[in-house]
N, C-alpha and C. Protein backbone atom coordinates (compact mmCIF):
# COMPACT_ATOMS: atom_id res chain seq x y z
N UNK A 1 -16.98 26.38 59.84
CA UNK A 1 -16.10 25.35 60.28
C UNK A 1 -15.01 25.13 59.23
N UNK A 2 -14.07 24.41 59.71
CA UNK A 2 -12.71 24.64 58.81
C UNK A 2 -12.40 23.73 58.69
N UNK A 3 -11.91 22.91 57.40
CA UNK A 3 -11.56 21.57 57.33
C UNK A 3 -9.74 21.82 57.42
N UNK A 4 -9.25 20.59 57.96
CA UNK A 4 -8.10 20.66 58.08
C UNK A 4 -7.88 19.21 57.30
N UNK A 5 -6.96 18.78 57.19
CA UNK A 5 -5.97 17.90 56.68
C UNK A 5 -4.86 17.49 57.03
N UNK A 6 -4.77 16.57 57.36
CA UNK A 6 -3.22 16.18 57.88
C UNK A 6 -2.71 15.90 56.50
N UNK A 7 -0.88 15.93 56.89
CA UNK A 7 -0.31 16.03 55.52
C UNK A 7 -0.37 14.92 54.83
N UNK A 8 -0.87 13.49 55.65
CA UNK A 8 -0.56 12.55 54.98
C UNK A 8 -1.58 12.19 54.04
N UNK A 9 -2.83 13.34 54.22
CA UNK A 9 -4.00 13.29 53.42
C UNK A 9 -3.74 13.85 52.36
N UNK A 10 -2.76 14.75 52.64
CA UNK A 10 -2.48 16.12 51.32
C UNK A 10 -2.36 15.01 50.45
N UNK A 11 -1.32 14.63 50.74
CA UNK A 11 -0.12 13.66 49.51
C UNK A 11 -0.80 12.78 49.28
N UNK A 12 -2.10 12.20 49.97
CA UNK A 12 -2.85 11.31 48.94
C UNK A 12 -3.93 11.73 47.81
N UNK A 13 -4.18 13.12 48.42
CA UNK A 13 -5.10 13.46 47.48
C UNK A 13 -4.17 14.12 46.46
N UNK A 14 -3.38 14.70 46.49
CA UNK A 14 -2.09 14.91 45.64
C UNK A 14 -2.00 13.94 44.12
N UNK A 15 -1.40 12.72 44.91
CA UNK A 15 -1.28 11.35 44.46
C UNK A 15 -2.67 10.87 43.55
N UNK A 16 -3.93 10.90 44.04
CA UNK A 16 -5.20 10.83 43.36
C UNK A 16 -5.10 11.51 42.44
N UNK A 17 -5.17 12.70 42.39
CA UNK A 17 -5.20 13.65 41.48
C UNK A 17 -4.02 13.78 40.30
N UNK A 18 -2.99 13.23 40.68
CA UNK A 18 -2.11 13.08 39.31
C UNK A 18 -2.31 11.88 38.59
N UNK A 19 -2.90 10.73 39.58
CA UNK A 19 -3.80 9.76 38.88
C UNK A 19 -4.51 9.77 37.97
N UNK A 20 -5.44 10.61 38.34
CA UNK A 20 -7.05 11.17 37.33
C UNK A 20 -6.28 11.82 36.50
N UNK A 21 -5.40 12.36 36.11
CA UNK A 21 -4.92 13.22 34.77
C UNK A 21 -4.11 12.07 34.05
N UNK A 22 -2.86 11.59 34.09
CA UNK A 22 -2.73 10.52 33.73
C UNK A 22 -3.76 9.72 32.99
N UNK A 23 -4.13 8.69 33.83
CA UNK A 23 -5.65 8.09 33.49
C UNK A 23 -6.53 8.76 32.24
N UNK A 24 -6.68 9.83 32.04
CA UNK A 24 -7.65 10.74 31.41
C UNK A 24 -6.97 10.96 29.65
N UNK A 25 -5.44 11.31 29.90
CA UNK A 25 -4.47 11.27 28.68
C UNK A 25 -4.31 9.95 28.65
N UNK A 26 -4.43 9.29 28.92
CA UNK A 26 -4.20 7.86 28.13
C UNK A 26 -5.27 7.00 27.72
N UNK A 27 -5.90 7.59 28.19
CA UNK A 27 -7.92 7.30 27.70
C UNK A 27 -7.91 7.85 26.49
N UNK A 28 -7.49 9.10 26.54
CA UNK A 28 -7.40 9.86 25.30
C UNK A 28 -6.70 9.55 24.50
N UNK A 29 -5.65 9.10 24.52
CA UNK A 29 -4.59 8.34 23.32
C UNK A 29 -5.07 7.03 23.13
N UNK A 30 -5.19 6.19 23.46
CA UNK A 30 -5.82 4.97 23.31
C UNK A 30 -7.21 4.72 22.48
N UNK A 31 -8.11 6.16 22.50
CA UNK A 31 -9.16 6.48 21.42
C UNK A 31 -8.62 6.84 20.36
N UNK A 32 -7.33 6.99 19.97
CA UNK A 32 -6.79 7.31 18.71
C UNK A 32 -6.83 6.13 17.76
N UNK A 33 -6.50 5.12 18.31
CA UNK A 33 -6.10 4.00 17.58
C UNK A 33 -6.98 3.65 16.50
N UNK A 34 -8.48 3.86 16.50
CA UNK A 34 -9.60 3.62 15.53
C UNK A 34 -9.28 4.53 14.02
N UNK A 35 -8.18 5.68 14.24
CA UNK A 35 -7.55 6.08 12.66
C UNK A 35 -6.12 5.95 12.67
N UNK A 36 -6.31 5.83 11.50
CA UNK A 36 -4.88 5.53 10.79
C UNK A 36 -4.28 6.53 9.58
N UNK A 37 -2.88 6.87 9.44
CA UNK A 37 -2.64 7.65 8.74
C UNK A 37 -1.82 6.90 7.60
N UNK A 38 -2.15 7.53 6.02
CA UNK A 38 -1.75 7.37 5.53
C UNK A 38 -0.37 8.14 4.49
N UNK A 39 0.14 7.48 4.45
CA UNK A 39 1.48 8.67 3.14
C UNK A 39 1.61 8.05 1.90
N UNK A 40 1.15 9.27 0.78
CA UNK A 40 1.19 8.58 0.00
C UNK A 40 2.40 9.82 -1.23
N UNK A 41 2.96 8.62 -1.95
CA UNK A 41 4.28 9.71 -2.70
C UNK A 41 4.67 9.06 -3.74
N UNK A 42 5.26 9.33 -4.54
CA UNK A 42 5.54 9.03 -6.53
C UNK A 42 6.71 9.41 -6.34
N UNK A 43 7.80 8.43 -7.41
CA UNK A 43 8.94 9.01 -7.85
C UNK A 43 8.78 10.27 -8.77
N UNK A 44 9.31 10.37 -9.71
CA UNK A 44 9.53 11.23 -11.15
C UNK A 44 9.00 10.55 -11.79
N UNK A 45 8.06 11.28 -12.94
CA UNK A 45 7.35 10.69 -14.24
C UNK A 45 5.71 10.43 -14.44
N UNK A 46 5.08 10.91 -12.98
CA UNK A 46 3.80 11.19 -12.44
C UNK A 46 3.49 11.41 -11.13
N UNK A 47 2.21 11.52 -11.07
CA UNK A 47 1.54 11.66 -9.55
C UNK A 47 0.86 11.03 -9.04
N UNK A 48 0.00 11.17 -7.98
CA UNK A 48 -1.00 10.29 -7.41
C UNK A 48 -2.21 11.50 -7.85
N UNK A 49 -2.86 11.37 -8.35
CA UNK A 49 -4.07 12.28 -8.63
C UNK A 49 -4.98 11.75 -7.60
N UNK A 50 -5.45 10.52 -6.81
CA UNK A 50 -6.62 10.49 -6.10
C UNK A 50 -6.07 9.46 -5.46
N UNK A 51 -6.04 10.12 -3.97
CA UNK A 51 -6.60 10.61 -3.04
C UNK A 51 -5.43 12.07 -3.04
N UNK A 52 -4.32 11.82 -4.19
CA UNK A 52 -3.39 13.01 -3.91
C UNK A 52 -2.10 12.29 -2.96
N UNK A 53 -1.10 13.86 -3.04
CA UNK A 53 0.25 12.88 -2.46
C UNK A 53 0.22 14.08 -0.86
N UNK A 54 0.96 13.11 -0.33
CA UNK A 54 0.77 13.97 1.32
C UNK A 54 0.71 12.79 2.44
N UNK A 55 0.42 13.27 3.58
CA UNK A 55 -0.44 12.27 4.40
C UNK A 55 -1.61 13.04 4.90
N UNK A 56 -2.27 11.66 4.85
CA UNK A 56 -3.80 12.07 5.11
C UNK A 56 -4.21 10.87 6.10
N UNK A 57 -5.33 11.04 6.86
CA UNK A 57 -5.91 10.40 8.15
C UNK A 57 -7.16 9.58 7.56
N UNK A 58 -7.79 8.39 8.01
CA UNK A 58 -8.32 7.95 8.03
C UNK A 58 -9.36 6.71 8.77
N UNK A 59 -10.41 6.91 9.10
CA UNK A 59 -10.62 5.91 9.99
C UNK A 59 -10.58 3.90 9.75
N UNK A 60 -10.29 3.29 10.48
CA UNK A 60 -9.96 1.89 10.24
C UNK A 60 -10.95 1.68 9.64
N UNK A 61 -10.67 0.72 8.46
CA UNK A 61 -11.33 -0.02 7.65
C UNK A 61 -12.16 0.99 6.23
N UNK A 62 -11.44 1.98 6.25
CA UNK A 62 -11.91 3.03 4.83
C UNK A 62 -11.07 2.26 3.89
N UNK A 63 -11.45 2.34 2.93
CA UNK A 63 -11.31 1.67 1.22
C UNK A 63 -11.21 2.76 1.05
N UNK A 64 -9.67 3.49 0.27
CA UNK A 64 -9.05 4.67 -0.16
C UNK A 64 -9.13 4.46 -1.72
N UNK A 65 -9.50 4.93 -2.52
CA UNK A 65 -9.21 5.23 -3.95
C UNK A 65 -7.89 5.44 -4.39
N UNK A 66 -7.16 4.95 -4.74
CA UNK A 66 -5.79 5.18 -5.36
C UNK A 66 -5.81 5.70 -6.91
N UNK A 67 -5.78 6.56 -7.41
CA UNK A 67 -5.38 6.88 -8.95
C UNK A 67 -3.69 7.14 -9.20
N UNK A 68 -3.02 6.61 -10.05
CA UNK A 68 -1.91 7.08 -9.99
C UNK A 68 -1.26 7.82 -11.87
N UNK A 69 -1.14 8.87 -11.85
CA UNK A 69 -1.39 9.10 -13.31
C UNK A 69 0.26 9.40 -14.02
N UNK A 70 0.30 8.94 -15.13
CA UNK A 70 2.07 9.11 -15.71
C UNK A 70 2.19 10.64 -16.10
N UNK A 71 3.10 10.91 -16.85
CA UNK A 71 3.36 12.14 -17.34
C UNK A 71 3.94 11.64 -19.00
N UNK A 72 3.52 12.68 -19.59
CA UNK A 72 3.77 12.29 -20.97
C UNK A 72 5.45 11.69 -21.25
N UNK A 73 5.31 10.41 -21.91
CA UNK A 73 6.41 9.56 -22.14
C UNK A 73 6.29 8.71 -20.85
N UNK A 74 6.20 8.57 -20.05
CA UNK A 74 6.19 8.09 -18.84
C UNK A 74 5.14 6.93 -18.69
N UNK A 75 5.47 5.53 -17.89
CA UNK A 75 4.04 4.76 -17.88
C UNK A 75 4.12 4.43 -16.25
N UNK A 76 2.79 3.82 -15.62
CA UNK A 76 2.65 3.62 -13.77
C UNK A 76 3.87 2.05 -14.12
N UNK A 77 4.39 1.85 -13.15
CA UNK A 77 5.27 0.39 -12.80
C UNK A 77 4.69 -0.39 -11.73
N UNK A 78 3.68 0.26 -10.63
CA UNK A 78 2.99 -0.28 -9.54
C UNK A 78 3.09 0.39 -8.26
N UNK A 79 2.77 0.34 -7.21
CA UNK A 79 2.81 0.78 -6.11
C UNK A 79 4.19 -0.10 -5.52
N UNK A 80 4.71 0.56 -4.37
CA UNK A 80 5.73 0.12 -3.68
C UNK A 80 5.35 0.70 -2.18
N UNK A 81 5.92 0.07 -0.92
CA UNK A 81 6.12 0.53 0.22
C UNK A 81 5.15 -0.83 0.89
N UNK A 82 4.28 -0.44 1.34
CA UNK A 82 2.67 -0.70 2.75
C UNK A 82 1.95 -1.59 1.96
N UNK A 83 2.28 -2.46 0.79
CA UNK A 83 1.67 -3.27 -0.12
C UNK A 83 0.17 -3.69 0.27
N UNK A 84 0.44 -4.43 1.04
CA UNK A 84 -0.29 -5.69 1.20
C UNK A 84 -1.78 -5.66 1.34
N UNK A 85 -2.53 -4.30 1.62
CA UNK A 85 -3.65 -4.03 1.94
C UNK A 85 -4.46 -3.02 -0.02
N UNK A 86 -3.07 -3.34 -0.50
CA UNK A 86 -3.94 -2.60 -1.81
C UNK A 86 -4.37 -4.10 -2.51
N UNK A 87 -5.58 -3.76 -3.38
CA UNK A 87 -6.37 -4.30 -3.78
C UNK A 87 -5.31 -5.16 -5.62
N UNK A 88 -4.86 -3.89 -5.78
CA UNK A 88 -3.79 -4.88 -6.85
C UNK A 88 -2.85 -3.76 -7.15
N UNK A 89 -1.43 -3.87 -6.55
CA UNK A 89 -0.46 -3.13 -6.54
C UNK A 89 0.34 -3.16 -7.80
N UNK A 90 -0.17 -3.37 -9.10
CA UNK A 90 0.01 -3.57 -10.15
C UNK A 90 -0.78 -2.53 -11.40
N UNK A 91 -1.86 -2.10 -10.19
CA UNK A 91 -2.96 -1.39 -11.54
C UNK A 91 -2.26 -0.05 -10.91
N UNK A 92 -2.70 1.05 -11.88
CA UNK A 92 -2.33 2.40 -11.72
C UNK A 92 -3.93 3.31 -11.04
N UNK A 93 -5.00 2.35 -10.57
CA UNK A 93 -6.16 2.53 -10.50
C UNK A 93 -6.88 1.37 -9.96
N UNK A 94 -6.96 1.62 -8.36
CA UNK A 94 -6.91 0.69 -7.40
C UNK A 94 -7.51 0.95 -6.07
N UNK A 95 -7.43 0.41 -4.96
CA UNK A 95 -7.79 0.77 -3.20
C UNK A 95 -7.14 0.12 -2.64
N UNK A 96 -7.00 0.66 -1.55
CA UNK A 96 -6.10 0.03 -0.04
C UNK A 96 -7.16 0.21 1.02
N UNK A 97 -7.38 -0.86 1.66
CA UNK A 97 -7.87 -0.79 2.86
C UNK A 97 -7.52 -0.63 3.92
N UNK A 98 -7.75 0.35 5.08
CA UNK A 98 -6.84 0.99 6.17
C UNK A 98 -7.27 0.17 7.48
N UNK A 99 -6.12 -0.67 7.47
CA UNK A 99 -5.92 -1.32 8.85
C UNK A 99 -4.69 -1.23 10.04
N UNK A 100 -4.08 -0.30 9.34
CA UNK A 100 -3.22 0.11 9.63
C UNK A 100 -2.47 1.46 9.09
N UNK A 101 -1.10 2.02 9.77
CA UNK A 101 -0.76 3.28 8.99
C UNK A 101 0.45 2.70 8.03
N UNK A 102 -0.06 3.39 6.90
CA UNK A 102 1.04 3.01 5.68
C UNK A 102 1.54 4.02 4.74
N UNK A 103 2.67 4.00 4.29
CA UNK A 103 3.26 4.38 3.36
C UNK A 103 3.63 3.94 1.92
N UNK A 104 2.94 4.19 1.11
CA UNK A 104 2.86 3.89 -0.45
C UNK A 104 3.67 5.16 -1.23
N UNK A 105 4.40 4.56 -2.46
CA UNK A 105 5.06 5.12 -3.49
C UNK A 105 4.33 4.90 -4.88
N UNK A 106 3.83 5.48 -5.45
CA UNK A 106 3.23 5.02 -7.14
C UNK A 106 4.76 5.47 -8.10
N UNK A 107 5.31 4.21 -8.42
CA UNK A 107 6.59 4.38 -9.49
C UNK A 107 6.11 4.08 -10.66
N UNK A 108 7.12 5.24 -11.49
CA UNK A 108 7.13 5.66 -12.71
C UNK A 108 8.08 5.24 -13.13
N UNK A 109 7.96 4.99 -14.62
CA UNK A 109 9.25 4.73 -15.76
C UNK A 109 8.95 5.32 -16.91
N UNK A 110 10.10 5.17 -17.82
CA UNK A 110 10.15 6.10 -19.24
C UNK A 110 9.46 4.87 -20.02
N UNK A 111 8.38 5.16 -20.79
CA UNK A 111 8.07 4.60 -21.49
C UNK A 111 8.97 3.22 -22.78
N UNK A 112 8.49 2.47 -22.81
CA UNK A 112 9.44 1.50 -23.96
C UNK A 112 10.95 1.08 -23.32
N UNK A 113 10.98 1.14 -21.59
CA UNK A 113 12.36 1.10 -21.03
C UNK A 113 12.15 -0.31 -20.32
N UNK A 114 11.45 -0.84 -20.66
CA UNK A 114 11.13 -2.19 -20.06
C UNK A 114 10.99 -1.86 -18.52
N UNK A 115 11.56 -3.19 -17.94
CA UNK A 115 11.73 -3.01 -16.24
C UNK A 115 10.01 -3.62 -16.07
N UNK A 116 9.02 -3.67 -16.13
CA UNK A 116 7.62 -3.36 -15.82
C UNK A 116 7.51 -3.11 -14.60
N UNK A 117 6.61 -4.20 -13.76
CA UNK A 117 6.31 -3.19 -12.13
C UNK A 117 7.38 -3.88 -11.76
N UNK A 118 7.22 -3.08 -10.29
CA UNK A 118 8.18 -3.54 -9.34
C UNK A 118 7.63 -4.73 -8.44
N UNK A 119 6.32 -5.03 -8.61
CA UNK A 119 5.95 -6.12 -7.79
C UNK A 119 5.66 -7.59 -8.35
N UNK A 120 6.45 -8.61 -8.44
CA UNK A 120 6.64 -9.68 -8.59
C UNK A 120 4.97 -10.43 -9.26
């Protein structure tokens, strides 16, 4: 036996079916939200030694290790950018807690040049 369809069935099952895909990618994006990405980057005069400079992923609510190390003559001035979730944007050796995606800078200065951090 042969199933037939009238057209006005086609176009609903049509219609269903671009539904269910839809529906399915946005199920899927909407499970993203539980990580967060981070960027992390230094002027001149050092690096970030830990967790490192780049962006990197993380799930909500990870406590990231921050190390930020000078280069000879050079001293840390503080973090700059996504502040508010580091633990003290003042130490050169610190954490941020990921509640969001952020972008951090660890700034450097020439030693004996005053200026200290950049954060108040």
């Amino acid at each position: 036996m042969k199933a037939v369809m009238c057209p006005n069935r086609r176009h609903y099952v049509a219609v269903f079916s671009i539904f269910l895909v839809v529906s399915a990618l946005l199920t899927v994006g909407m499970n993203c939200d539980d990580g967060y990405q981070l960027t992390i980057s230094s002027t001149g005069g050092g690096s970030v030694t830990l967790p490192g400079e780049g962006i990197r992923s993380y799930d909500a609510g990870t406590v990231v290790e921050l190390v930020a190390t000078p280069e000879e003559g050079y001293e840390f001035r503080g973090w700059t950018g996504d502040t508010a979730q580091i633990a003290d944007p003042n130490s050169a050796s610190t954490a941020i807690t990921m509640r969001g995606n952020y972008s951090i800078t660890a700034t450097f200065g020439e030693e004996g040049q005053g200026g200290g951090g950049p954060i108040p």
